[in-house]
Protein backbone atom coordinates (compact mmCIF):
# COMPACT_ATOMS: atom_id res chain seq x y z
CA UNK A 1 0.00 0.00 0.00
CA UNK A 2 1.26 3.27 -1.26
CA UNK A 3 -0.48 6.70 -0.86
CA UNK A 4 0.31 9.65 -2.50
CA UNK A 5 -1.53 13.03 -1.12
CA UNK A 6 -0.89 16.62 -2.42
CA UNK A 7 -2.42 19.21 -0.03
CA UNK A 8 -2.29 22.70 -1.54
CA UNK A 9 -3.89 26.47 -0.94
CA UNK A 10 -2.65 29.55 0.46
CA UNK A 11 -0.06 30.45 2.61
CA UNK A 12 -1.73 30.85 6.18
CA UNK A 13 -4.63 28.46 5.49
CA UNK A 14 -2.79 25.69 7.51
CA UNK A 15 -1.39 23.07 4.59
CA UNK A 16 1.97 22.43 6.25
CA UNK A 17 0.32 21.47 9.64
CA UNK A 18 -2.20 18.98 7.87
CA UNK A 19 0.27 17.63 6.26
CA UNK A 20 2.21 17.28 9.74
CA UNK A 21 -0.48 15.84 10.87
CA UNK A 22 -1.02 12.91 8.24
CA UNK A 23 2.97 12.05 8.58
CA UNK A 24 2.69 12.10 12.26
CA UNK A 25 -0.43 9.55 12.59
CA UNK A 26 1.37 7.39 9.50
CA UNK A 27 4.21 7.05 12.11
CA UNK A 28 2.40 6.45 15.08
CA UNK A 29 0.85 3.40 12.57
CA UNK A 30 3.90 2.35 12.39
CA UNK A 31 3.76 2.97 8.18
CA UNK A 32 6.78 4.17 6.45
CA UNK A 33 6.19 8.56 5.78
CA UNK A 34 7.35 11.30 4.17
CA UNK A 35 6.48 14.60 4.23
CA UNK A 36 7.68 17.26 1.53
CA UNK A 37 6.65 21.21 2.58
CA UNK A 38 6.52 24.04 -0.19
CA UNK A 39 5.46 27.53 0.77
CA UNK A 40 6.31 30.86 -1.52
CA UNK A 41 8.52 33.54 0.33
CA UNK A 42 5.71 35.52 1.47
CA UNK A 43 4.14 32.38 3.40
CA UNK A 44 0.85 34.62 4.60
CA UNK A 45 -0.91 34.70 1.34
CA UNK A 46 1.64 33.15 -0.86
CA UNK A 47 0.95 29.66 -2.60
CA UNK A 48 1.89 26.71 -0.03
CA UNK A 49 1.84 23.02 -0.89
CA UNK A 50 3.21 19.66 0.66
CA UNK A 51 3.39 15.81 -0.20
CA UNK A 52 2.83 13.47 1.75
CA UNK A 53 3.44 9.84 1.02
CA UNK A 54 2.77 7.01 3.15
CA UNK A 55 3.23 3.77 2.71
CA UNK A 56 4.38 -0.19 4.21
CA UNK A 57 7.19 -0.02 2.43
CA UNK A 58 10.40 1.79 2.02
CA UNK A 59 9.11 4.98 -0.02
CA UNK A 60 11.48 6.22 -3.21
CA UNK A 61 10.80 9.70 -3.25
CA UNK A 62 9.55 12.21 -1.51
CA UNK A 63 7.85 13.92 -4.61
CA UNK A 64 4.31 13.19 -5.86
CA UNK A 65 4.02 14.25 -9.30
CA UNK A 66 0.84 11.74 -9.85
CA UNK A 67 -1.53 11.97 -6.49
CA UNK A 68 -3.83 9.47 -5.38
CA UNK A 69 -5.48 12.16 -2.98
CA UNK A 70 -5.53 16.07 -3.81
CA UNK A 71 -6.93 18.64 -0.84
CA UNK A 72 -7.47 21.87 -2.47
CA UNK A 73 -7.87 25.48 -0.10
CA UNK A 74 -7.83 27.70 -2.95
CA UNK A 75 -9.14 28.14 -6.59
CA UNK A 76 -5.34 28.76 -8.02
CA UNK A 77 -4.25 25.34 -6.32
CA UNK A 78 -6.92 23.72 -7.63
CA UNK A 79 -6.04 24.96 -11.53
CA UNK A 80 -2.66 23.83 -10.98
CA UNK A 81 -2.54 20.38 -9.16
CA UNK A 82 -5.78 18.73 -10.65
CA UNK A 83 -4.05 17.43 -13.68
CA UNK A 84 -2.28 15.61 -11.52
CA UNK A 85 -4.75 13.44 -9.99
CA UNK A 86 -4.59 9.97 -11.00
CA UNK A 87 -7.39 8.27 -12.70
CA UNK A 88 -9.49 6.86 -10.05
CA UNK A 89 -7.88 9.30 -7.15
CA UNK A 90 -9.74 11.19 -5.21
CA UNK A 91 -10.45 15.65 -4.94
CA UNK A 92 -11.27 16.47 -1.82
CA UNK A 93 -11.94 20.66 -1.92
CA UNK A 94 -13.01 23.78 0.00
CA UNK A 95 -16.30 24.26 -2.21
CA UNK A 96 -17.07 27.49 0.29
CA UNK A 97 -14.30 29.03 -1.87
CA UNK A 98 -13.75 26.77 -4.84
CA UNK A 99 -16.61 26.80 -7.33
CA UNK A 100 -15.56 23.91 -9.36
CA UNK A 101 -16.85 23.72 -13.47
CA UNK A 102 -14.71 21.41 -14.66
CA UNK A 103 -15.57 18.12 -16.06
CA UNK A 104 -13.97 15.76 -13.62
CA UNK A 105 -15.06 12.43 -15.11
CA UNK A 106 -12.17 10.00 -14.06
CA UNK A 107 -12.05 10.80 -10.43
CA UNK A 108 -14.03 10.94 -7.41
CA UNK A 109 -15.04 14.45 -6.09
CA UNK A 110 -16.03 15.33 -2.69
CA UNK A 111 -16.83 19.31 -2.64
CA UNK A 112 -16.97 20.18 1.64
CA UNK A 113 -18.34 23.21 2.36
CA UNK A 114 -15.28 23.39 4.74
CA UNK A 115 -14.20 27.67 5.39
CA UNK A 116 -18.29 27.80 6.30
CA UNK A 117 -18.04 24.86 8.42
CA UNK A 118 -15.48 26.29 10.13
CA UNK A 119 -16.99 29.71 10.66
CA UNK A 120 -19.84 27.96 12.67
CA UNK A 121 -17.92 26.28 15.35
CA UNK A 122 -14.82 29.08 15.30
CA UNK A 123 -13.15 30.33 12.07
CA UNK A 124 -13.11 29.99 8.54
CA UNK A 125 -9.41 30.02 8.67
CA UNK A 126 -9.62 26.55 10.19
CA UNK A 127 -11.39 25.04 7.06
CA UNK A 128 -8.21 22.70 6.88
CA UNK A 129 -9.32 20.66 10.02
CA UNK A 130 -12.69 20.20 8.50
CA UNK A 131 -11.07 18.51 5.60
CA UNK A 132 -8.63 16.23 7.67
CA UNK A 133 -11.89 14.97 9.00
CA UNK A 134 -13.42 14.50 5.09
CA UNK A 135 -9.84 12.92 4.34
CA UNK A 136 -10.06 10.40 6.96
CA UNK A 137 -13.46 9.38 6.21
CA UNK A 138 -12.85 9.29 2.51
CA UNK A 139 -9.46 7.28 2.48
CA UNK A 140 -10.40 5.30 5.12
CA UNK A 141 -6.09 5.32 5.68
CA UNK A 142 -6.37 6.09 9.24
CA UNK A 143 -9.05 4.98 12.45
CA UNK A 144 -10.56 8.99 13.54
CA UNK A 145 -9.30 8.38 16.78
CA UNK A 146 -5.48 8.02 16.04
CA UNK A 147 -5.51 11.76 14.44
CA UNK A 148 -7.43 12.94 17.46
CA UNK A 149 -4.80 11.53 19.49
CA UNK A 150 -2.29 13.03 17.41
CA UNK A 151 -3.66 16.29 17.14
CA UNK A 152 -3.09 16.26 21.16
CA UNK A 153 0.38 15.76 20.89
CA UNK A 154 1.40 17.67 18.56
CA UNK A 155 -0.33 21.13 19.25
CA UNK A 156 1.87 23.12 21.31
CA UNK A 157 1.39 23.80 25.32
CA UNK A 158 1.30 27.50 24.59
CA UNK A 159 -1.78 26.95 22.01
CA UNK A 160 -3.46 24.04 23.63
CA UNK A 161 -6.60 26.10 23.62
CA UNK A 162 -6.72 24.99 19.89
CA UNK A 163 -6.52 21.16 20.50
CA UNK A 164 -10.49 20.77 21.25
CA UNK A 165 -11.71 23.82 18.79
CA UNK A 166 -9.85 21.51 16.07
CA UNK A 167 -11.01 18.26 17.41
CA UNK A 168 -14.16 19.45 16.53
CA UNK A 169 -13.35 20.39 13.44
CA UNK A 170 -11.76 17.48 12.42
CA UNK A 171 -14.79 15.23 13.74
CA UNK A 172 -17.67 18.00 11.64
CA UNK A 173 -15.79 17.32 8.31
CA UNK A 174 -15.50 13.54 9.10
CA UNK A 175 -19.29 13.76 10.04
CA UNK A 176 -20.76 15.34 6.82
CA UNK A 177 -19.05 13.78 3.70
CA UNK A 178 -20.18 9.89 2.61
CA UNK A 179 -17.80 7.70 1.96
């Protein structure tokens, strides 16, 4: 088993810490992981990607240049990583901010309402916990309860006022998308 997961948007938007978060639950699964951060110079507001790739086995690059699993934050990352979603893969989207018309015959779609999601239990800003929840339901790659765990650990002492605001979160998005 090999999976190979672009998550892209905006600087700010949180990409690099879902990201973190898939590589640290692969490892606490004991699954081979890498994780492969991308961020413009501005970071706030500049485009910001990573790869993640997990897998049993030992894993040959770090790059994914064909994804079986593309999160998508923002309409510009969505122009410029869908063509690289494999046949069969799997768009998982902000559709508060993306307003997809493309014909996207060959893979499976799941638009999440995710930015007004967030907004309801805190802030928009936090759409990307609402679609680690979607991404754990869709994949089915991870049980919901390791990446609660992990969110625990790895959210800092000084911001652990964020760990049950983006448990929630996490739990909403796995909540409202079918599998």
């Amino acid at each position: 088993m090999e999976q190979r997961i672009i998550i892209a948007g905006s600087g700010g938007q949180g990409i690099l810490f879902l990201g973190k978060v898939l590589a640290h639950v692969a490892i606490k699964e004991n699954k081979e992981v890498t994780w492969f951060p991308s961020y413009g110079a501005e970071i706030r507001g500049g485009t910001a990607n990573c790869m993640v790739v997990i897998s049993d086995e030992l894993i040959g690059s770090p790059i994914v240049k064909n994804a079986d699993y593309l999160i998508v934050l923002n309409e510009a990352s969505f122009n410029k990583f869908m063509s690289r979603v494999t046949q069969g893969g799997y768009l998982i989207y902000d559709s508060s901010i993306i307003k997809n018309s493309k014909s996207l015959n060959d893979i499976n779609v799941y638009p999440v309402n995710a930015s007004q999601e967030a907004s309801l239990i805190a802030n928009p800003r936090l759409a990307n916990m609402v679609l680690l929840g979607a991404f754990v339901k869709i994949s089915r790659i991870f049980n919901i309860e390791k990446v609660l765990e992990t969110i625990e650990e790895i959210i800092p002492p000084k911001r652990k006022e964020m760990i049950e605001i983006n448990k929630s979160l996490i739990l909403r998005g796995f909540s409202i998308v079918e599998s």
